[in-house]
Protein backbone atom coordinates (compact mmCIF):
# COMPACT_ATOMS: atom_id res chain seq x y z
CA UNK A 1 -9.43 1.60 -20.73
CA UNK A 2 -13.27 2.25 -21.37
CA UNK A 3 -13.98 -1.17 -19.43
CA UNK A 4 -11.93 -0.22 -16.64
CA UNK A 5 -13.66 3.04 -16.19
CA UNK A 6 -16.85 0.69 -16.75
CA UNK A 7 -15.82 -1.68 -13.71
CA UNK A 8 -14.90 0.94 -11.23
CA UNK A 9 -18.83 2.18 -10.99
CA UNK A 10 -19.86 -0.69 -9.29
CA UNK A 11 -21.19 0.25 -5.91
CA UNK A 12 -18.85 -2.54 -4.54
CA UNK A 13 -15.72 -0.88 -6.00
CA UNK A 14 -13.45 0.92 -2.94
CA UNK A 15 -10.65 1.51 -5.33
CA UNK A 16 -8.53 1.89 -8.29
CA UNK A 17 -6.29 -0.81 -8.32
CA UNK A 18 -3.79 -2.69 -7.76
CA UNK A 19 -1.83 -1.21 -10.43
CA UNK A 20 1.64 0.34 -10.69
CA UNK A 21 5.00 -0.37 -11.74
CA UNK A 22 6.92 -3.98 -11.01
CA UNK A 23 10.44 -4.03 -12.39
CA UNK A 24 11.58 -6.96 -10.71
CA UNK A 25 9.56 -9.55 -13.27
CA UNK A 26 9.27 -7.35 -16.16
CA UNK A 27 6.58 -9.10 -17.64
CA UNK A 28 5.22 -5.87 -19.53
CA UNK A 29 7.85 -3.73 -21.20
CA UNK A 30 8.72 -0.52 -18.53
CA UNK A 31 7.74 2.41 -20.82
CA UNK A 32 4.36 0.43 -21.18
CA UNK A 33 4.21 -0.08 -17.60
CA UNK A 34 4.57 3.69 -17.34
CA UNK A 35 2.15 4.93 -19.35
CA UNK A 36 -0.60 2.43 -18.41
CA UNK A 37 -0.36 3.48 -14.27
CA UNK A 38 -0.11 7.24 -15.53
CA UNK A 39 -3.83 6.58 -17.19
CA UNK A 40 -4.67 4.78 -14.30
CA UNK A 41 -3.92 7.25 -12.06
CA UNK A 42 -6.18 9.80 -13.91
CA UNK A 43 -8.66 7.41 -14.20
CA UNK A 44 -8.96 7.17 -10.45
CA UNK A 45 -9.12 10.73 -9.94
CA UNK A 46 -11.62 11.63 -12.57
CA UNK A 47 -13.89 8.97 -10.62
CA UNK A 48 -12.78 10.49 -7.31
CA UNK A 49 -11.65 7.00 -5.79
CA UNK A 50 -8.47 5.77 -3.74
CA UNK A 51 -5.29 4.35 -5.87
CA UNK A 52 -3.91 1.19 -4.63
CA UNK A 53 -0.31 1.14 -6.28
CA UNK A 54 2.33 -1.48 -6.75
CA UNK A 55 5.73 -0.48 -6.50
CA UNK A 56 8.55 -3.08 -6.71
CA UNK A 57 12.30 -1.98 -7.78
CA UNK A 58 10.92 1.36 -9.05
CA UNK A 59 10.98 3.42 -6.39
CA UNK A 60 12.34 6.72 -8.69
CA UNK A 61 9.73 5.97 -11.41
CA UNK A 62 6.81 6.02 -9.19
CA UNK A 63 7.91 9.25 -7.32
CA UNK A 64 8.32 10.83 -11.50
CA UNK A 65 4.91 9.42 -12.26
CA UNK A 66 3.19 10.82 -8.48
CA UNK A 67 4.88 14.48 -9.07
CA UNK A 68 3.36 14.12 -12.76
CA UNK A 69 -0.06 12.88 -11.99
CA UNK A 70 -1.54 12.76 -8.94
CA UNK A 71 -2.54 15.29 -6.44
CA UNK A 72 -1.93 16.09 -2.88
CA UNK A 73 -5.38 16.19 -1.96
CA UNK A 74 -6.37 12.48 -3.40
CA UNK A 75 -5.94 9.13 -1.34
CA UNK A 76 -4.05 5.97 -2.16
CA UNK A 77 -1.75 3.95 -0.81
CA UNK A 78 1.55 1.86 -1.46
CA UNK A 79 0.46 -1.82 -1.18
CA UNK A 80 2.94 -4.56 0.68
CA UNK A 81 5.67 -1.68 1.11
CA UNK A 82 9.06 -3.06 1.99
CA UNK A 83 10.77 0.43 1.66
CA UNK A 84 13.39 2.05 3.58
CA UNK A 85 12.40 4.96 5.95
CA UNK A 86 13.26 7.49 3.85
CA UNK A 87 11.39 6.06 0.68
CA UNK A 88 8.66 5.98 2.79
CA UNK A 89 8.79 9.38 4.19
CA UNK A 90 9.28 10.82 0.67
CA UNK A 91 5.92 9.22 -0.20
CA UNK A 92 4.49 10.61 2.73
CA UNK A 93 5.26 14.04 3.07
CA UNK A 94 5.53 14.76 -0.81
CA UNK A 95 2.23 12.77 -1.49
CA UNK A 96 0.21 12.02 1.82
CA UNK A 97 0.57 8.69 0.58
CA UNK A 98 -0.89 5.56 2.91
CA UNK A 99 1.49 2.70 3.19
CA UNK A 100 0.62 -0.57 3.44
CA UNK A 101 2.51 -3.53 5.72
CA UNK A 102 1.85 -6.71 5.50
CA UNK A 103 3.73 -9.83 6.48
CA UNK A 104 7.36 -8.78 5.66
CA UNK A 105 7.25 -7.13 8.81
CA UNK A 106 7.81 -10.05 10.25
CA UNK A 107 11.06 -11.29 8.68
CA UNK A 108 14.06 -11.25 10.51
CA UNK A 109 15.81 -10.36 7.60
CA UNK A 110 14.04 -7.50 6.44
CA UNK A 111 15.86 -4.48 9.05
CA UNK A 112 15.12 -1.77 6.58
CA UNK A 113 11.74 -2.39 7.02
CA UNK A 114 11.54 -2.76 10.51
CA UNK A 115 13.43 0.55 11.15
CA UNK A 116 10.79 2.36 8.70
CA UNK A 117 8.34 0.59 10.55
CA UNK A 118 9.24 1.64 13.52
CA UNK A 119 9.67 5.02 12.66
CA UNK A 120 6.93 6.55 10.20
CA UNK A 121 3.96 8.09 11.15
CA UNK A 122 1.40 5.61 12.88
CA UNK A 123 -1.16 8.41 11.09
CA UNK A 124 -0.03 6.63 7.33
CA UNK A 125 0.32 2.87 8.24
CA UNK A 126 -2.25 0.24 7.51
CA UNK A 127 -2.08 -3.41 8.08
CA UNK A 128 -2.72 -5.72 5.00
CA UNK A 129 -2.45 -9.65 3.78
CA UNK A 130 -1.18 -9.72 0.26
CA UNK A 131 -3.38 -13.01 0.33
CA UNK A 132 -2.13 -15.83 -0.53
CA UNK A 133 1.57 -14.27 -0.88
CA UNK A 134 3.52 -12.68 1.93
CA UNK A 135 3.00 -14.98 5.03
CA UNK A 136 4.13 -13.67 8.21
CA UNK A 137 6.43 -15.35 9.98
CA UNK A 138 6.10 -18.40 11.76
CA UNK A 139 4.14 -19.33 9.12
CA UNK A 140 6.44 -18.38 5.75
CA UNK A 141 6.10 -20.97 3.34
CA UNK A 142 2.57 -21.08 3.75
CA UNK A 143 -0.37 -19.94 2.09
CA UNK A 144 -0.95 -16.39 3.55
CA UNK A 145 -4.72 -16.16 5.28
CA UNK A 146 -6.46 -12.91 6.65
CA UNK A 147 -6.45 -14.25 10.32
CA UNK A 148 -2.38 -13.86 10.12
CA UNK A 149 -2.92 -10.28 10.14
CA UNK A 150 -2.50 -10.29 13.66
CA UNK A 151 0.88 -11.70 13.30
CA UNK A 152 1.83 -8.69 11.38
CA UNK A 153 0.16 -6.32 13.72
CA UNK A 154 1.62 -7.87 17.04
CA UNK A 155 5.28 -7.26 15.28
CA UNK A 156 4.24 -3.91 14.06
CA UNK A 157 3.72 -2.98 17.40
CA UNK A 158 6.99 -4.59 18.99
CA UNK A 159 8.54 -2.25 16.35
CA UNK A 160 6.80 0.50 17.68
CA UNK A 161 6.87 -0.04 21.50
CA UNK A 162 3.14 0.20 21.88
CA UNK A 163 0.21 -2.10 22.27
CA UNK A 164 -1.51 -4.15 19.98
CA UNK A 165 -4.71 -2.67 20.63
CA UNK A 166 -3.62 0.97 19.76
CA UNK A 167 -1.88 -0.19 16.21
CA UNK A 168 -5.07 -2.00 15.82
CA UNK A 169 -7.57 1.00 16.08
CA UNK A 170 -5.15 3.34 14.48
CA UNK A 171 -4.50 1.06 11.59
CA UNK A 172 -8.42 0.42 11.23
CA UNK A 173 -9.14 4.59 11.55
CA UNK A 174 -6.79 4.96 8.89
CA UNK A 175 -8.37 1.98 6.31
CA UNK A 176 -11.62 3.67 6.90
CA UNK A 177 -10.04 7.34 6.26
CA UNK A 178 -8.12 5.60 2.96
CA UNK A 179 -11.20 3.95 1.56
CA UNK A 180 -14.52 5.94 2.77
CA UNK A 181 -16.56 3.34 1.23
CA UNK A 182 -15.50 1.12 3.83
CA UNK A 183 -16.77 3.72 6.24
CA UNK A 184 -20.07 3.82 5.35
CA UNK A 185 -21.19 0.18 5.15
């Protein structure tokens, strides 16, 4: 981990990350998987930067490994979340945990996600690509490309009921309050 810890002093590094837990492949055994975000997530506060965490089909893990080893008072946030409400609001209020939506919003299948959405605070959300993967609809099947990112913030605020503008500049306050590096350049 001593090149890691290397890597994240570069002026041009914003964040720890993307790491986490992915249960749906399994391409690293979970216990593993476990232990190597846990390190990560001490990294990334003993450097004082944001966490940008993976969670897919381990939802119960990576609430374990937050209550174990990260604090209230740092900044990171779930990356491509496609969680129910209540997932999301645990992550939230326990953790004060950013969540990050990117072109799943946009499915018509995906009404879990649409009612979380819809429904958690505006004051956690931010809008993301998950370039290439991820492309909003009309364009699934498709390489994913940053300019769809309007796609997914047009439908975020459908969800919502508000303009486009407004989920654009809260979005964008709340990237810049997530990653202060971002802020300053």
């Amino acid at each position: 981990m001593h090149w890691l810890t290397e890597l994240v002093k570069d002026a041009s590094v914003v964040a720890v990350g993307e790491c986490g837990l992915d249960y749906h492949y399994d391409f690293s055994p979970r216990d593993v998987q476990r232990e190597v975000f846990a390190r990560q997530l001490e990294l990334a506060a003993k450097v004082s930067m944001p966490v940008i965490i993976h969670c897919r089909e381990s939802e119960d893990d990576l609430i374990e490994l937050l209550r174990r080893n990260y604090a209230r008072d740092r900044r990171a946030v779930v990356h491509c979340f496609t969680g129910t409400y209540d997932f999301g609001k645990a992550l939230v209020d326990e953790f004060d945990l950013y969540l990050g939506l990117g072109g799943a919003v946009t499915f018509k299948k995906a009404e879990a996600l649409h009612d979380a959405a819809a429904r958690l605070p505006l004051h956690r959300l931010v809008l993301e690509t998950d370039c290439p993967y991820m492309t909003p609809a009309p364009h699934r099947g498709k390489r994913n490309e940053p300019a769809y990112i309007t796609l997914t913030c047009a439908r975020l605020a459908e969800l919502r009921g508000i303009g486009v503008d407004e989920i654009a500049r809260a979005t964008t306050e709340n990237a810049r309050r997530l990653f202060p590096k971002l802020a300053q350049g």
